[in-house]
Every structure is written in structure tokens, then in C-alpha cells.
Protein backbone atom coordinates (compact mmCIF):
# COMPACT_ATOMS: atom_id res chain seq x y z
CA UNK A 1 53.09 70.36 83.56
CA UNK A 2 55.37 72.64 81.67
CA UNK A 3 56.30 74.20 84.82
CA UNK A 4 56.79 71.48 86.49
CA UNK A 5 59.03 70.06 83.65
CA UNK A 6 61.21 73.92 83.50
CA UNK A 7 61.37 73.23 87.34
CA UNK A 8 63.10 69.37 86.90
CA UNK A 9 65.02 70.93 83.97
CA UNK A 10 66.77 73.63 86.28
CA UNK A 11 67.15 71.71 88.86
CA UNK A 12 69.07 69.30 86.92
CA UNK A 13 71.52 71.85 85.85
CA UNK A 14 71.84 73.35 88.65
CA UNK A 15 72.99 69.77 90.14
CA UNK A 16 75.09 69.44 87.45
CA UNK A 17 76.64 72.32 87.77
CA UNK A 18 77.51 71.87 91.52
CA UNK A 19 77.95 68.30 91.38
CA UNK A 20 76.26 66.32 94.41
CA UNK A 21 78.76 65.09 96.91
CA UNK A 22 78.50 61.40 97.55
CA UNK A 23 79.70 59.97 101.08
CA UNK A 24 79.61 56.19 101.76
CA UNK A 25 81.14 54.19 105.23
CA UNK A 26 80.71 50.95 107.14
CA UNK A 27 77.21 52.41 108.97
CA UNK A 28 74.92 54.77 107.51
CA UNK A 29 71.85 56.30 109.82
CA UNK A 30 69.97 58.81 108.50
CA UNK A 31 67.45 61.15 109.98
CA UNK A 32 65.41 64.43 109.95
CA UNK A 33 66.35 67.05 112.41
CA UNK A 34 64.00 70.43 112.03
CA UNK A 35 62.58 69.70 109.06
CA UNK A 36 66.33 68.88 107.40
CA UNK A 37 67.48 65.59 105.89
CA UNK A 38 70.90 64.42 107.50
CA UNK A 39 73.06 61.43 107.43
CA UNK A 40 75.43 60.10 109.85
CA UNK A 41 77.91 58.06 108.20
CA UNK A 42 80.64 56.63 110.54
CA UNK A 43 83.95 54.60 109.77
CA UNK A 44 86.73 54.55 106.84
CA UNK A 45 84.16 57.33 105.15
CA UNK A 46 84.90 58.25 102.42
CA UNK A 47 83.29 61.70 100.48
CA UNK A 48 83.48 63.00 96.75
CA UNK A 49 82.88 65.28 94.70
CA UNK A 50 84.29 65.59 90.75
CA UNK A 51 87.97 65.03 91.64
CA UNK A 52 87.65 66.09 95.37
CA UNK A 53 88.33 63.23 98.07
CA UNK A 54 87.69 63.34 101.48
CA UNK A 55 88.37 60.55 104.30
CA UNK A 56 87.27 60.57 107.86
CA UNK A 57 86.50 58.56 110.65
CA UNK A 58 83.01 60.33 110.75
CA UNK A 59 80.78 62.70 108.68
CA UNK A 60 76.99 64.26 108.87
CA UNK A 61 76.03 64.93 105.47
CA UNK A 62 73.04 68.06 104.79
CA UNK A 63 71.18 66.72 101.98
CA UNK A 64 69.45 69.47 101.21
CA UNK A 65 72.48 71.55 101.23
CA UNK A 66 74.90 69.48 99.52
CA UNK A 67 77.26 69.82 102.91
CA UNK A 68 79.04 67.53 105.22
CA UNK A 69 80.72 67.99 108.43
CA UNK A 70 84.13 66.05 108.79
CA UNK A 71 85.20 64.41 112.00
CA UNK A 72 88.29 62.93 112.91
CA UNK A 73 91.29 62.24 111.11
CA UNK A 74 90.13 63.99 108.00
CA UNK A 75 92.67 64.52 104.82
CA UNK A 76 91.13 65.90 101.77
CA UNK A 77 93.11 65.36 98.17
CA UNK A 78 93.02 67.02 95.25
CA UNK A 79 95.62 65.81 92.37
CA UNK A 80 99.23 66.65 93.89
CA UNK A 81 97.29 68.81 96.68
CA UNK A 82 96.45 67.40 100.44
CA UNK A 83 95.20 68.87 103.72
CA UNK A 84 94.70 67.39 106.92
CA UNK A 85 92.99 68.15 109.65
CA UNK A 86 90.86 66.68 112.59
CA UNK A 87 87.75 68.17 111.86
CA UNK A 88 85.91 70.47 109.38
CA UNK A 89 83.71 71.06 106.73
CA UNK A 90 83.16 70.35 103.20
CA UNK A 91 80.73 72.75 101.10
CA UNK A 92 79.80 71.15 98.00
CA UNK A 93 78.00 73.95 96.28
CA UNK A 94 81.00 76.12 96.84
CA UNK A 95 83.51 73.36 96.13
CA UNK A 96 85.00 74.45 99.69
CA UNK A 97 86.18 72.88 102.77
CA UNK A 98 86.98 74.99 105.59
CA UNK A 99 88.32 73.90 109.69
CA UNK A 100 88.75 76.02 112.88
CA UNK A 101 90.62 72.79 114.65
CA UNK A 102 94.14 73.14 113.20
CA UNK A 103 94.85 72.62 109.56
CA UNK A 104 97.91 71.73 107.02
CA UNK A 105 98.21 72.14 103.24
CA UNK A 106 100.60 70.55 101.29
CA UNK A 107 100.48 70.57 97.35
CA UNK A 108 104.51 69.48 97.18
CA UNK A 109 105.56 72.77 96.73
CA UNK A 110 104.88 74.11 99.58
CA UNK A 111 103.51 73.26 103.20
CA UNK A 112 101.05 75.67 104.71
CA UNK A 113 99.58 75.34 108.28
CA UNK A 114 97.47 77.49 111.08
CA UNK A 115 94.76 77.17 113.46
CA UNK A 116 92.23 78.04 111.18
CA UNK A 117 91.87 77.67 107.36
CA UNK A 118 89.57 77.53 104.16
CA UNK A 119 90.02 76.18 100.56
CA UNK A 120 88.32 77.07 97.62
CA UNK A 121 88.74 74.03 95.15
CA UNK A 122 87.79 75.67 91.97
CA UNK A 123 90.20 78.66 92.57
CA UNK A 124 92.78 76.68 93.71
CA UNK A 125 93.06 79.54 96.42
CA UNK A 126 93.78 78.92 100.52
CA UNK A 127 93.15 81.61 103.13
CA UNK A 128 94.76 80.43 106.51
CA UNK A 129 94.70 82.62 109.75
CA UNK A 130 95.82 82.13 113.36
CA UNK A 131 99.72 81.14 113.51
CA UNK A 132 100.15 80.97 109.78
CA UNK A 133 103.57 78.75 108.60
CA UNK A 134 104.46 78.45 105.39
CA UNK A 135 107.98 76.80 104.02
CA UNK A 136 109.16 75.42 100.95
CA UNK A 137 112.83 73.63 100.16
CA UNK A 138 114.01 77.64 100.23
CA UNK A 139 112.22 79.95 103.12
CA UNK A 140 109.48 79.82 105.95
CA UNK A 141 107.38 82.16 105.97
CA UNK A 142 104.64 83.15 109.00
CA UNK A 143 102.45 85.77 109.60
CA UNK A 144 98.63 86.20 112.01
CA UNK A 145 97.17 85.50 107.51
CA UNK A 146 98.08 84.56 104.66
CA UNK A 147 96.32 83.95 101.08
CA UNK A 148 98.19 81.48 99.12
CA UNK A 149 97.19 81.08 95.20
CA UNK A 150 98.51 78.25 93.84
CA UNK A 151 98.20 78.40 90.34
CA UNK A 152 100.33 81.96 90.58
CA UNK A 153 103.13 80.30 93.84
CA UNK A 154 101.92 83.67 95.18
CA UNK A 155 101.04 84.18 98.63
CA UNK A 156 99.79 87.78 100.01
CA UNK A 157 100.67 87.74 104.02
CA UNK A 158 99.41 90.45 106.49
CA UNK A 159 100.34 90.85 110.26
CA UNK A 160 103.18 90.64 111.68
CA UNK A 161 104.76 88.94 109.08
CA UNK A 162 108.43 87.17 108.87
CA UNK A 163 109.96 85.35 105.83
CA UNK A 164 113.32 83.75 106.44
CA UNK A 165 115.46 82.20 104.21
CA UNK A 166 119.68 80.84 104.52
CA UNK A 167 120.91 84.71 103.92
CA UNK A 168 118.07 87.23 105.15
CA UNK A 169 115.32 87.41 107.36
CA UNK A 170 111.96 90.40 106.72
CA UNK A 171 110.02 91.62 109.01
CA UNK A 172 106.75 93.77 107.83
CA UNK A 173 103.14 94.50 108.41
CA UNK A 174 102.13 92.92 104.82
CA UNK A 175 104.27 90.91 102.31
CA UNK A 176 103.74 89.39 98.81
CA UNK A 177 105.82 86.11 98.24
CA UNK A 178 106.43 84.99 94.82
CA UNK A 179 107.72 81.83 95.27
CA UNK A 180 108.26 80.21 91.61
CA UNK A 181 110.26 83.79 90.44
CA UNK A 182 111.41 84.11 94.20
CA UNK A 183 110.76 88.21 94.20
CA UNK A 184 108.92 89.35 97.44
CA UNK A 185 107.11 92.94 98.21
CA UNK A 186 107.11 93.95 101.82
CA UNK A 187 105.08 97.03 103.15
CA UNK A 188 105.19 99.10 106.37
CA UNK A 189 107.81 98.61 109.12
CA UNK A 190 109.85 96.67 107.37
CA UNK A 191 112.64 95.15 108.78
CA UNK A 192 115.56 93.47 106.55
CA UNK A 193 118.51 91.59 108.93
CA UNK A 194 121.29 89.97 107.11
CA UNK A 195 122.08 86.81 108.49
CA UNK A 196 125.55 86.43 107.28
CA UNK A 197 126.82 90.16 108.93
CA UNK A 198 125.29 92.44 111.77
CA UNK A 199 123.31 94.32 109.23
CA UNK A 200 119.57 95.16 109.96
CA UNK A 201 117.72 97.77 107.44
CA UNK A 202 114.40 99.38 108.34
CA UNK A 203 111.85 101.11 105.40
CA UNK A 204 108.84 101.26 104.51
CA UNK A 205 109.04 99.07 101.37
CA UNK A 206 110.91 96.97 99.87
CA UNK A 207 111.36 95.02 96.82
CA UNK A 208 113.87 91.92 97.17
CA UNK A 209 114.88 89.58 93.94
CA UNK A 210 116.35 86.44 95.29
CA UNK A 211 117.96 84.91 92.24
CA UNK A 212 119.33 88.31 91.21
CA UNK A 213 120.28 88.70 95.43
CA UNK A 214 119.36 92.60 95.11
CA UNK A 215 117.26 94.63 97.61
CA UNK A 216 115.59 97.36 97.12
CA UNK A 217 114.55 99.70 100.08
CA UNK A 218 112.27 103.00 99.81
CA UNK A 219 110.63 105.82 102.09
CA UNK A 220 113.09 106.97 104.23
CA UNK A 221 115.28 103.20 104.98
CA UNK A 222 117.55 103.65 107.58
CA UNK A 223 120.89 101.20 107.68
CA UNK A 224 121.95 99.46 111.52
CA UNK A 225 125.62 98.32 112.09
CA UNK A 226 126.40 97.19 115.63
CA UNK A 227 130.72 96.30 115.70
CA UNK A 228 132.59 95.44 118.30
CA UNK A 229 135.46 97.44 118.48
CA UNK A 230 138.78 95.90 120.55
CA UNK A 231 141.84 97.75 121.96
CA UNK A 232 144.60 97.32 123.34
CA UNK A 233 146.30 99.02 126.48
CA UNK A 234 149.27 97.96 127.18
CA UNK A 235 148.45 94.36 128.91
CA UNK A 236 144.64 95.23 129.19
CA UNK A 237 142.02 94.31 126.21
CA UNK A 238 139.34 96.52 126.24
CA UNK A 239 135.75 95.66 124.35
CA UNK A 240 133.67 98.39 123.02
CA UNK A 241 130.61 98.65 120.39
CA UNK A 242 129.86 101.39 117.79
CA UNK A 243 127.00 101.63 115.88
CA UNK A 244 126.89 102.81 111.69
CA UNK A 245 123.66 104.45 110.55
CA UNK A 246 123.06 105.52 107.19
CA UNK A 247 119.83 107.30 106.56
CA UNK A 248 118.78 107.65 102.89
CA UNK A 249 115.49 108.13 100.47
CA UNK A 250 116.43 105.10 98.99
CA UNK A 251 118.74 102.15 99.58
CA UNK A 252 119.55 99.19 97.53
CA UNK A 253 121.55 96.04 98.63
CA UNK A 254 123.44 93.54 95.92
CA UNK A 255 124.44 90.43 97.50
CA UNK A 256 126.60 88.74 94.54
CA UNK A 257 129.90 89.01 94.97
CA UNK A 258 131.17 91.90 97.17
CA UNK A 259 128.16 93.21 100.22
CA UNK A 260 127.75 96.60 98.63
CA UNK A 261 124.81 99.22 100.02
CA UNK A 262 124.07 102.08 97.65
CA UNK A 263 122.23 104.88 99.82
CA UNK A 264 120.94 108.03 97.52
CA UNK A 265 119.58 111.34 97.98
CA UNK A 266 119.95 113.15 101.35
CA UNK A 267 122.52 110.61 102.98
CA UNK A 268 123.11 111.15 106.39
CA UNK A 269 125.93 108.85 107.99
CA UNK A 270 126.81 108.43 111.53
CA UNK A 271 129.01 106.36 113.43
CA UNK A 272 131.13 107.69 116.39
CA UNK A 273 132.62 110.90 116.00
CA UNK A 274 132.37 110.60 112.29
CA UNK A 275 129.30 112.12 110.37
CA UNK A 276 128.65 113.10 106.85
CA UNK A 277 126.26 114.81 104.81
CA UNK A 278 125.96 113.58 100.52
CA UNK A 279 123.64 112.81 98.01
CA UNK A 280 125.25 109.28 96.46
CA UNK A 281 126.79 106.70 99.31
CA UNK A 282 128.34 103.33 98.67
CA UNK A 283 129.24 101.04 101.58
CA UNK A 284 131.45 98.01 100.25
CA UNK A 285 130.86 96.29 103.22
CA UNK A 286 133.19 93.27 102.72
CA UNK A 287 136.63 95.70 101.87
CA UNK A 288 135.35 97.46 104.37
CA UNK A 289 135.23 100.94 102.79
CA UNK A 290 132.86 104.00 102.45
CA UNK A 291 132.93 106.26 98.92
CA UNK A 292 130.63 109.33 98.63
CA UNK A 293 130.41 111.33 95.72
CA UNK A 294 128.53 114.35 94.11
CA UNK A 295 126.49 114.34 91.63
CA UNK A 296 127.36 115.71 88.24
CA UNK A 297 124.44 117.77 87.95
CA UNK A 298 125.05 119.31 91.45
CA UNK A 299 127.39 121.85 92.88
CA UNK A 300 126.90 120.43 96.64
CA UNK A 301 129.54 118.47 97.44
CA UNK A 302 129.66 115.63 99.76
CA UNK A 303 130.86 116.63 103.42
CA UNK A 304 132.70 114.64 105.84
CA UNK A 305 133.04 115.80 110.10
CA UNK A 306 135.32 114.14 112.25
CA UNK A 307 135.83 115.08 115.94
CA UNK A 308 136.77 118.72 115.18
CA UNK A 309 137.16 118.90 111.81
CA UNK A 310 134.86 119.31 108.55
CA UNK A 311 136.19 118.32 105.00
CA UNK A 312 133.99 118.83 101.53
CA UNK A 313 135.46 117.04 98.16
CA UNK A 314 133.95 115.61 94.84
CA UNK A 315 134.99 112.55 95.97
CA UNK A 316 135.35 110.88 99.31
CA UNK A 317 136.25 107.72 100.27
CA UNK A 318 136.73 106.41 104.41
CA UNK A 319 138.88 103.11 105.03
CA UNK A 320 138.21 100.81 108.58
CA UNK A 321 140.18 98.69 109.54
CA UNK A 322 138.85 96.56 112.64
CA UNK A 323 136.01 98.90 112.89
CA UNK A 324 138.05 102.03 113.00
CA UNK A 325 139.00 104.57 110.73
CA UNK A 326 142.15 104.43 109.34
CA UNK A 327 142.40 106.48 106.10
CA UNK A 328 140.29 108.88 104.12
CA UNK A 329 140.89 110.41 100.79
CA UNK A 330 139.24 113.84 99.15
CA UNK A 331 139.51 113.96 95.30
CA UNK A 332 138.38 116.93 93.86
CA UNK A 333 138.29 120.65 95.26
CA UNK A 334 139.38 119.22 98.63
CA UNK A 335 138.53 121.64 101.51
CA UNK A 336 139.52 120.65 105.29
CA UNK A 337 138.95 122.93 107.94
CA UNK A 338 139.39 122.20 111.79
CA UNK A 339 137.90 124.34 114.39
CA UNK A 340 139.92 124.74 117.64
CA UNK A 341 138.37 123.13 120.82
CA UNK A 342 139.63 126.17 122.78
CA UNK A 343 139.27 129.48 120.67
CA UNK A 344 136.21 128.40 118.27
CA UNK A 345 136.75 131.89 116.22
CA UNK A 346 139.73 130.10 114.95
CA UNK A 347 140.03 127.53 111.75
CA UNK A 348 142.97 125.66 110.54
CA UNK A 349 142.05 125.48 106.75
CA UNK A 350 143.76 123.93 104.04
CA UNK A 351 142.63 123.67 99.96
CA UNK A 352 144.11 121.06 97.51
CA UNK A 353 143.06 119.41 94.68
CA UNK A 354 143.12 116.23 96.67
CA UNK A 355 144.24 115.08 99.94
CA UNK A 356 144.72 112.08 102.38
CA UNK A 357 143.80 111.95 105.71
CA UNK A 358 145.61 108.89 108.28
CA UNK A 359 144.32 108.21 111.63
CA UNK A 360 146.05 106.76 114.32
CA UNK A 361 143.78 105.27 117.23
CA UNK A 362 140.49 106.89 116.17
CA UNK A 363 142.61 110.25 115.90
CA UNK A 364 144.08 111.93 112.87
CA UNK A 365 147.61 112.04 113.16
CA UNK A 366 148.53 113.30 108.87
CA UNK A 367 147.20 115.25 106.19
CA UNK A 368 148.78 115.27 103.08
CA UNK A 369 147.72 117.12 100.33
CA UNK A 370 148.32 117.31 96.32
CA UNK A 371 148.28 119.99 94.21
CA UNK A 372 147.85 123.91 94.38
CA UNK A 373 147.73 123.72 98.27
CA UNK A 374 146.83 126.71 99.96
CA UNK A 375 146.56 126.27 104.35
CA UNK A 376 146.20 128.80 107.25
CA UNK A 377 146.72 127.09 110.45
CA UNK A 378 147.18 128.97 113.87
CA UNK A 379 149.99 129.21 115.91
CA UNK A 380 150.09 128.53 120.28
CA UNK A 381 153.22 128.67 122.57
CA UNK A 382 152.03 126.57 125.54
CA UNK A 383 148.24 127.02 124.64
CA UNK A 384 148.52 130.64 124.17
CA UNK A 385 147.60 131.74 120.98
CA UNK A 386 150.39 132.92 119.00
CA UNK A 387 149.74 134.25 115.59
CA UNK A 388 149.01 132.41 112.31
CA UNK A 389 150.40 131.30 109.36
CA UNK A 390 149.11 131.23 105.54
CA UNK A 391 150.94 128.70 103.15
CA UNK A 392 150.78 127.74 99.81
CA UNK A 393 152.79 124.91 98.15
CA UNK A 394 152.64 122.05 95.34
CA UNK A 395 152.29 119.39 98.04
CA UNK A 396 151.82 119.57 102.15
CA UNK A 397 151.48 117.43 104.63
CA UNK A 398 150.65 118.21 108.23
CA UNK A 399 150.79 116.67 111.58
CA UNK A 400 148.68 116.92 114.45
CA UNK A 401 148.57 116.27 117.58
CA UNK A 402 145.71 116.38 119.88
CA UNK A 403 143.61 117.75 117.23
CA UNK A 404 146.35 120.81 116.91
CA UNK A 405 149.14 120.86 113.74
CA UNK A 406 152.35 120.21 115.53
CA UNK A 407 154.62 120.68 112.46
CA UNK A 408 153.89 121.21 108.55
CA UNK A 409 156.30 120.39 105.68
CA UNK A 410 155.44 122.41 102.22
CA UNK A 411 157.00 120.78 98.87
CA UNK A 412 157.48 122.54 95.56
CA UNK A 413 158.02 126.08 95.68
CA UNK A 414 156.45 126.81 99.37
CA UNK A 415 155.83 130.08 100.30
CA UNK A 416 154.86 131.33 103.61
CA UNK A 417 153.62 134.41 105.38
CA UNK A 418 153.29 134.72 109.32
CA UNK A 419 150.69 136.71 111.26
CA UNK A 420 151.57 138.10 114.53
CA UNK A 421 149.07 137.75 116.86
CA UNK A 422 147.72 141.43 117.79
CA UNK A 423 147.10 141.09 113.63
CA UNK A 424 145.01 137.88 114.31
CA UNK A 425 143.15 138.39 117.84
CA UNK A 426 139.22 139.54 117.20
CA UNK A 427 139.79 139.49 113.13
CA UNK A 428 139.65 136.11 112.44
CA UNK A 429 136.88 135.89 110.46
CA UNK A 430 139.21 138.35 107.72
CA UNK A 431 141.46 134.95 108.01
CA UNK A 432 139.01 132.62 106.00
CA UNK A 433 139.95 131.38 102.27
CA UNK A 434 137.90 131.62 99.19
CA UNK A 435 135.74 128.60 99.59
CA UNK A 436 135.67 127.99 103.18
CA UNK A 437 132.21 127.13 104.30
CA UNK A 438 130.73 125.62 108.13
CA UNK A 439 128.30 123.58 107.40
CA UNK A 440 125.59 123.75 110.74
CA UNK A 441 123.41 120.61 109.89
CA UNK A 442 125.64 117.73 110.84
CA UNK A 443 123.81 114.63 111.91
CA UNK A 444 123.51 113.57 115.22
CA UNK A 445 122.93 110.30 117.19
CA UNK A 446 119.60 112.55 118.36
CA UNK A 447 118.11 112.36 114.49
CA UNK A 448 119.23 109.01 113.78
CA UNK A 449 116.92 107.47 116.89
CA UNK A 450 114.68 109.82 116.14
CA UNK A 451 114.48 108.24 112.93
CA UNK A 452 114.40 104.87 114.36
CA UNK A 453 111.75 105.30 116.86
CA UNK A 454 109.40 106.21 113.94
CA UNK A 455 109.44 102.57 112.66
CA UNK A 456 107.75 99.09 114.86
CA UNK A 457 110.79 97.25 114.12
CA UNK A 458 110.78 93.78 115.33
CA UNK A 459 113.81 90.89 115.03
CA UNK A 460 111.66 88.03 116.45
């Protein structure tokens, strides 16, 4: 008897405890199928269980284990939460209803659908799989699954996941959403495109604040500029494209105001005939300009190639106008040396405290230079060589033409000494000034695919 009492008393609790669905309709038939109590219930059913409500056209009810199958037209609410579906099942024990036949949740925040889903009452906690979409009034989001906790707005997405919202779209093998503080995590091939320029950024991870509109990128992010370049011949228009990669340790993007990309530690820029080597890169995308700088606690300066030519300064900043180069400016220990296509022994060199660089057509036409300028540039008659010349001056500019200094004007108390060639021929290396330096490791469009190809970058 006591036993038998213990037994009613558990048994009551444990009812309690997982609350007996109850399922009523217009026809009820019930019935016994291997040893298991089951009832058909068929039209405007209606199920529930606490604050759980579930309508159907049909459902078969387990007695025994407190489950129901849902057929046809089913939508299960829950306070502000509803999901639909056309057929499923409802675990009562587990407070759970799961479906295999297409299913939608909407809890007016946000709307989350797939081809198969599950959702665990008491945790207020989905897990949808198979063509996952989720959107709210501010992205969409989709992904092969997708756990969405409601309590926290958070959803955790994994394969080939996308989020897209009015300014950027991510691409990535896994992705946390936090949609109330609107901060999102990405991991693995990820894949940022800015929808309001021709901006794509690859990494590894990233960190993006919404409301703040800041991005950060880590693990070796990699910046993609595709511009269309036109010029003008004469009568004739003619369309070309040039790509700008910046590869980085770490990138971050701040959207307010002014586009500005901030690439640091072991920068390597490409685009064109211009390269460069730094440690600190900013890329005000909107003024269209490029500054790189050194650090204060290093002596390595930032480096700069161009066609021919390599220039080092504390400070350097590139100017485009309609994709091109147009100006560049060295501040700080300026150092610009240009190698001669034809006799590669021989380095036009010139040291300033600063200088400015002009370009005319992709070309540099200019060099002017400020303060305590010192310059050896060789001379040709016709192409032959012909000697050099070492100057030193307050101020300087140069010209060139076709990569070669076609005249030089010196300013405040020039001074000039001239080097006939049978001085010059086989000795040039005795012709190099105090900090001249060739720099061997300048990046290639080789490296930057390389680069590339190491990511599964998607932009669909």
C-alpha cells in the first residue's frame, strides 16, 4: 500500500512537472496500436500545454508519451512568439515541437525560416537547418544553421553564412549576430563587401559594431579595390581597371563620417606600378588619399616604389585623382633613389628633409625637395652615359622625363661638382650617399594572389 501510494505520489509530480498536453477537435477516435494508447483527433484541433497553443487541421496524440503529431496547417503560439508550419511534432515532456516539412518563426523581432527546425519552449531557444533565413527591420541573415536564443537576440550561424544589411554584406564559415546591441563575430573566410564603394575585405575574423559603424579585421585581412581607370587619347576614350591590395595583420574600418581603413603591422600595398612596404597605413578612402607612417618606437621607415624608383620617409602620403596618382609627399629624412632601366649599376639619389613628388599620366614628371638637399643624378648624351653630377642645395626640384632627370634647378646656395665619366664607369657603387639603401622585398601582384587564394571567399 505504501508503495503503491509513493508510486501515485511520483507520478503526480512528475505530471505536474511536465504538464499533460490536452488536445480537443470536432471528432475524436481513439485506439491501441502495439500495445500504445493513441488518439486521432481531426478538425479546428486545438492542443495545449501551460501557455503553449497549437492548431491544426489534424493531430495523433501518444498518451503514454505525452506527444502529438501535427498535421496540416499547424501554427503554434507562445505570448508574442508564432511558428507555422504544415506538419510536425509537439513533445510535451520536453516542452518541444520540432518539423522536417518547412518551418517559420516569428516572435516580432525577428522572422526565422528553413526546411527543417526545432523549438525548445522552456529555453526559449530555436535550432533551424536546411536554407536558414533570418531578417529583422535591419539585416537578413542565412546560413545551411542557425541557433537563435531569444531571450539574449543572439543567434550563432554556421555554414556558409551571409548577413546583409543597407551598407555591408559578410560572408564566413560561422557568425554570431547580436541583434538588440547590433555587434556581430564572424570566423574563417570571412568576406566583408561594402555596398556603398567597390571595397571587399577578406580575414579570418572579424568583429563589426553597427551603431558605432567600425570593423574590425584580424589574421592576416587582405583589402580588394577594383577602379576603373579612363583616358583620354586624343579623340579616343580608353577604359581600363586597376586593382588596390593592402595586406595587413590587422585592419579596422570606421564608417562615420569620412571611409577611412587603418591597416597595421607588416603593410604591404599594391596597385599598378606602385608598391610599398610600412608598419601603420591609413586609406581615407572618400579624399581619396593614402598616409603611411613609422612608428615612433621604430627606426624602419615606411618605403614607397614606383615604376623605377624607391623613396623611404617618416611620413608618406599618395594623392589619386580619378584613380591615378597624382602627388606624393615624404616628410621626414626623405630618401628617393631611381635606378636606371638601362645601366642598373647606376642610381639617381637625392636626400631632403622633405620632398614632393607630381605625376603626370601615371608618370612622374617633378621632384621638389626642402631642406639640406643633397642629389647625385647621372648624366647621358643621346643614351650614352656621360658622367655624373653630385649637388647639394637649400631647395631642388628636378624634372624627368621618361623616368631620366632632364634638367635640375638648385635654390639657396647650390653647389655642384661634375664627374667625368672614365671617373664613374665600373665605380658606381663608390657613388652612393650616406643613407642610401635598396630595399629587395617589394610586393608583388604574385604574393598578393597568393594571399588571396589562401582564403574560400565567396560574394554570393
Amino acid at each position: 500500500m505504501r508503495l503503491l501510494l509513493l508510486f501515485i505520489i511520483l507520478s503526480s509530480k512528475i505530471f505536474a512537472q511536465n504538464d499533460l498536453i490536452t488536445i480537443v477537435g470536432d471528432s475524436l477516435k481513439g485506439m491501441v496500436i502495439g500495445g500504445e494508447s493513441i488518439r486521432e483527433v481531426i478538425g479546428n484541433v486545438i492542443l495545449t500545454q501551460g501557455n503553449v497553443k497549437v492548431t491544426c487541421n489534424k493531430a495523433i496524440q501518444y498518451l503514454a508519451r505525452n506527444d502529438a503529431e501535427l498535421i496540416g496547417n499547424v501554427i503554434v503560439t507562445q505570448d508574442t512568439l508564432t511558428i507555422r508550419t504544415e506538419r510536425g511534432f509537439y513533445f510535451g515532456n520536453l516542452r518541444k515541437t520540432i518539423s522536417n516539412s518547412g518551418i517559420q518563426l516569428d516572435d516580432k523581432k525577428v522572422i526565422l525560416s528553413a526546411k527543417n527546425g526545432e523549438y525548445y519552449f522552456d529555453e526559449n531557444r530555436a535550432f533551424f537547418k536546411d536554407n536558414v533565413k533570418l531578417y529583422d527591420t535591419i539585416s537578413t541573415l542565412t546560413s545551411d544553421a542557425l541557433t537563435y536564443f531569444r531571450d539574449k537576440d543572439k543567434a550563432i550561424a554556421v555554414g556558409l553564412v551571409k548577413i546583409e544589411d543597407k551598407e555591408n554584406i559578410i560572408y564566413s564559415d560561422s557568425l554570431e549576430h547580436f541583434r538588440r546591441e547590433q555587434k556581430t563575430f564572424a570566423y574563417n573566410n570571412v568576406v566583408i563587401r561594402n555596398l556603398n564603394n567597390n571595397i571587399t575585405v577578406l580575414g579570418n575574423y572579424l568583429e563589426d559594431d553597427r551603431i558605432k559603424k567600425y570593423t574590425l579585421i584580424k589574421d592576416s585581412p587582405i583589402l580588394i579595390q577594383i577602379d576603373t581607370i579612363i583616358t583620354k587619347n586624343n579623340d579616343s576614350t580608353v577604359t581600363s581597371y586597376d586593382t588596390l591590395f593592402i595586406i595587413s595583420q590587422e585592419m579596422e574600418i570606421f564608417r562615420e563620417g569620412e571611409n577611412k581603413f587603418v591597416a597595421k603591422d607588416s603593410v604591404k600595398i599594391l596597385r599598378g606600378l606602385f608598391s610599398s612596404l610600412n608598419e601603420i597605413t591609413i586609406y581615407l578612402r572618400d579624399s581619396s588619399k593614402i598616409i603611411s607612417y613609422k612608428k615612433p618606437d621604430l627606426e624602419k621607415q615606411p618605403v614607397v616604389w614606383y615604376e623605377y624608383s624607391q623613396l623611404t620617409g617618416d611620413s608618406i602620403t599618395i594623392y589619386l585623382i580619378d584613380n591615378k596618382i597624382s602627388q606624393l609627399d615624404v616628410d621626414g629624412k626623405a630618401f628617393m633613389l631611381t635606378q636606371n632601366e638601362n645601366y642598373q649599376a647606376r642610381f639617381d639619389q637625392s636626400t631632403s628633409s622633405s620632398a614632393k613628388i607630381y605625376f603626370n599620366d601615371n608618370k612622374v614628371n617633378k621632384v621638389e625637395y626642402f631642406g639640406n638637399v643633397f642629389s647625385i643624378y647621372y648624366m647621358f648624351d643621346n643614351e650614352k652615359p656621360n658622367g655624373l653630377v653630385k649637388a647639394n642645395s637649400k631647395e631642388a626640384t628636378i624634372y624627368f622625363s621618361e623616368n631620366e632627370v632632364s634638367d635640375v634647378k638648385l635654390i639657396g646656395n647650390p653647389g655642384t661638382e661634375y664627374y667625368p665619366e672614365n671617373l664613374v664607369e665600373n665605380n658606381e657603387s663608390n657613388f652612393l650617399l650616406p643613407r642610401f639603401n635598396l630595399i629587395q622585398n617589394r610586393p608583388t601582384k604574385e604574393l598578393m594572389y597568393s594571399k588571396l587564394n589562401k582564403f574560400k571567399w565567396r560574394t554570393h
